[in-house]
Protein backbone atom coordinates (compact mmCIF):
# COMPACT_ATOMS: atom_id res chain seq x y z
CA UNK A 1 123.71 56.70 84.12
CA UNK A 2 121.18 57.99 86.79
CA UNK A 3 117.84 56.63 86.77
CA UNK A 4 116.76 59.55 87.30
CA UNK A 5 117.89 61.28 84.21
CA UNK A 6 116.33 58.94 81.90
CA UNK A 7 112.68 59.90 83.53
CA UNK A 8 110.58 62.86 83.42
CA UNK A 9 108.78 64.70 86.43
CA UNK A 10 106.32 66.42 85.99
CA UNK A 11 105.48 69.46 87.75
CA UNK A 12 103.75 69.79 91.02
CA UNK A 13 100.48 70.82 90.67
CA UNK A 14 99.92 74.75 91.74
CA UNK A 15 98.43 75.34 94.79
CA UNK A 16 95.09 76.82 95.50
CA UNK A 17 95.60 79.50 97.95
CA UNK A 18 91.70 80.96 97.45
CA UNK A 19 90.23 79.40 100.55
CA UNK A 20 92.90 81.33 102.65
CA UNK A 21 92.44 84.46 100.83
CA UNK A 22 88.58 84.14 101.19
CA UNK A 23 89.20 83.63 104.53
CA UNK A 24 91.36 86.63 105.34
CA UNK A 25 90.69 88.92 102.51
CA UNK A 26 87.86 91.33 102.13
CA UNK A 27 85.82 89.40 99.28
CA UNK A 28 83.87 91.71 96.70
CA UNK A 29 81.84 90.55 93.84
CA UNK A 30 82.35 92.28 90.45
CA UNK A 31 79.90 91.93 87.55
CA UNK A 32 80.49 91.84 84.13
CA UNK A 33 81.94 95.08 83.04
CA UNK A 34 83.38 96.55 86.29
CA UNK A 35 86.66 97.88 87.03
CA UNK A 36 88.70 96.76 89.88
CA UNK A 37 91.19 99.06 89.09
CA UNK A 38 92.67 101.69 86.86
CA UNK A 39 96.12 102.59 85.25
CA UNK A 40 97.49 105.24 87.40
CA UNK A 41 95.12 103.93 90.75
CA UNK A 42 97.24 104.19 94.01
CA UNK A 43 98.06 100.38 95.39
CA UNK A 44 95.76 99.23 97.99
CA UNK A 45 94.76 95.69 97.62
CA UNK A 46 96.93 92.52 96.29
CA UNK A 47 93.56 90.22 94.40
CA UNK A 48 92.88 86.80 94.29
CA UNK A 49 90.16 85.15 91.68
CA UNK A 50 87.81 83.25 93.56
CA UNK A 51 85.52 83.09 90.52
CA UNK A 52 85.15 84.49 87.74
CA UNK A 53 87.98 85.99 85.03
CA UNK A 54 89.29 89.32 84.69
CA UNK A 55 91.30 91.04 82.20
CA UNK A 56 94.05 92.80 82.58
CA UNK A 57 95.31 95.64 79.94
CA UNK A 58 97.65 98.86 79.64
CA UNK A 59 97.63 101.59 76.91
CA UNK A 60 94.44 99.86 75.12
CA UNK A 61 96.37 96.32 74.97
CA UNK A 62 95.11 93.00 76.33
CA UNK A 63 97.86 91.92 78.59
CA UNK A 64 96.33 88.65 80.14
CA UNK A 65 92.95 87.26 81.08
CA UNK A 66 93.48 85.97 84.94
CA UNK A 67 91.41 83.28 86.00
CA UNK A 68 90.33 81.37 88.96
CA UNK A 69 92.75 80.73 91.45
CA UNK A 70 95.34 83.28 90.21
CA UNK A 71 96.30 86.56 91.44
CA UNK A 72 97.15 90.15 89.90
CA UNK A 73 98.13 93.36 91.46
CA UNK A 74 100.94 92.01 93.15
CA UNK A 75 103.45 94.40 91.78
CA UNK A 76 102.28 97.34 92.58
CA UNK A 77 101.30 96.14 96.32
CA UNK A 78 104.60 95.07 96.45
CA UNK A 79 106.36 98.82 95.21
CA UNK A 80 103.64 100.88 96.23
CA UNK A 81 103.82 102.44 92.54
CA UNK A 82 100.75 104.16 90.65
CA UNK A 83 98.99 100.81 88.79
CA UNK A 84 100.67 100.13 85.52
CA UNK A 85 97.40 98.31 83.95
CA UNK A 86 93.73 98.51 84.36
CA UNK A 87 91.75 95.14 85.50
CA UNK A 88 88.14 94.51 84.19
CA UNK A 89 85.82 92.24 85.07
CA UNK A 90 84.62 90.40 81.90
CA UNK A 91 82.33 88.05 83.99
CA UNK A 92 80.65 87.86 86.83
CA UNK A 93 83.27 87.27 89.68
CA UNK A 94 84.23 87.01 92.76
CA UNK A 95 87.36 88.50 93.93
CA UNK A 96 89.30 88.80 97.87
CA UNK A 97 91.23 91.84 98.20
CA UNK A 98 94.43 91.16 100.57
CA UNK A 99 95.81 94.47 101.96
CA UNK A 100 99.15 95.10 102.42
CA UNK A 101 99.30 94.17 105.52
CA UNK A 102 96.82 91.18 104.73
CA UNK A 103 99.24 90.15 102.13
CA UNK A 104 102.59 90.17 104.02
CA UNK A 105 101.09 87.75 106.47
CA UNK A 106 100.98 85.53 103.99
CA UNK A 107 104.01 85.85 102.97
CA UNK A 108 105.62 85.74 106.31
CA UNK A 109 103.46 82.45 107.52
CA UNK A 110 102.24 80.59 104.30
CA UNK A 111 104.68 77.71 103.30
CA UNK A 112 104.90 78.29 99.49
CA UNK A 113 102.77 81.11 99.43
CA UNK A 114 106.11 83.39 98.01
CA UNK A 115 106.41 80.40 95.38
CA UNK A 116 102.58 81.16 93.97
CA UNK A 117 103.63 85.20 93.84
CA UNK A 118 107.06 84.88 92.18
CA UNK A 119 105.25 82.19 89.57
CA UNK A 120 102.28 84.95 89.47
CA UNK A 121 104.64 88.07 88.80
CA UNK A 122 106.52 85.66 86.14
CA UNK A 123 103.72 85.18 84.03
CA UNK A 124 102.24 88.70 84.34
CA UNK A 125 105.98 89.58 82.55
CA UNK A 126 105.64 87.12 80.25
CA UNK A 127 101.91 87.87 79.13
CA UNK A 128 102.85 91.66 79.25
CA UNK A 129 106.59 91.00 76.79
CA UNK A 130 104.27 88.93 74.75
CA UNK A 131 101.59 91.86 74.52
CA UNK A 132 104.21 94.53 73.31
């Protein structure tokens, strides 16, 4: 029997990709309340959570409440398709904006960076199949 098999690993822990994206994204800060986007909004901006949470929704459902250190509009960066959801601020936050051509660099020269938006796009399914 492998040793191996008999012990468990646990997971690596996520990387934090925010001091990058503060450092070439556009950063904006949101208060409590404000949009960052609409359903329907043309693509411009991939965003990053510095600080703060923001809540994600479609056709009056909560789909997810993204926190620090995560991402959302990825998708629709990635397509160039109408949004799908609207994202709220529901505190005070602080949020960089990667643009498209902010966000393939990234992409292109970040070692795991494609890991963090595949895991990112994953759980935005699974939040959204959970919502419906």
């Amino acid at each position: 029997m492998n040793d191996l098999s008999s012990t468990t690993r646990s997971a690596a822990p996520p990387i934090d990709f925010r001091q990058l994206a503060r450092g070439l994204g556009t950063v904006i800060n949101y208060a409590a309340g404000d949009v960052v986007f609409r359903q329907g909004d043309t693509p411009k901006y991939a965003y990053i959570i510095l600080r703060g949470v923001v809540e994600v929704s479609s056709h009056d459902k909560i789909i997810e409440q993204v926190t620090e250190g995560r991402a959302f509009g990825i998708v629709s960066l990635i397509d160039n398709k109408p949004r799908s959801a609207t994202a709220k601020a529901i505190e005070a936050s602080e949020i960089a904006l990667l643009d498209a051509r902010q966000f393939r660099y990234m992409v292109e020269t970040t070692p795991n960076f494609v890991w963090y938006v595949l895991a990112e796009i994953v759980d935005r399914l699974r939040a959204t199949n959970s919502a419906l």
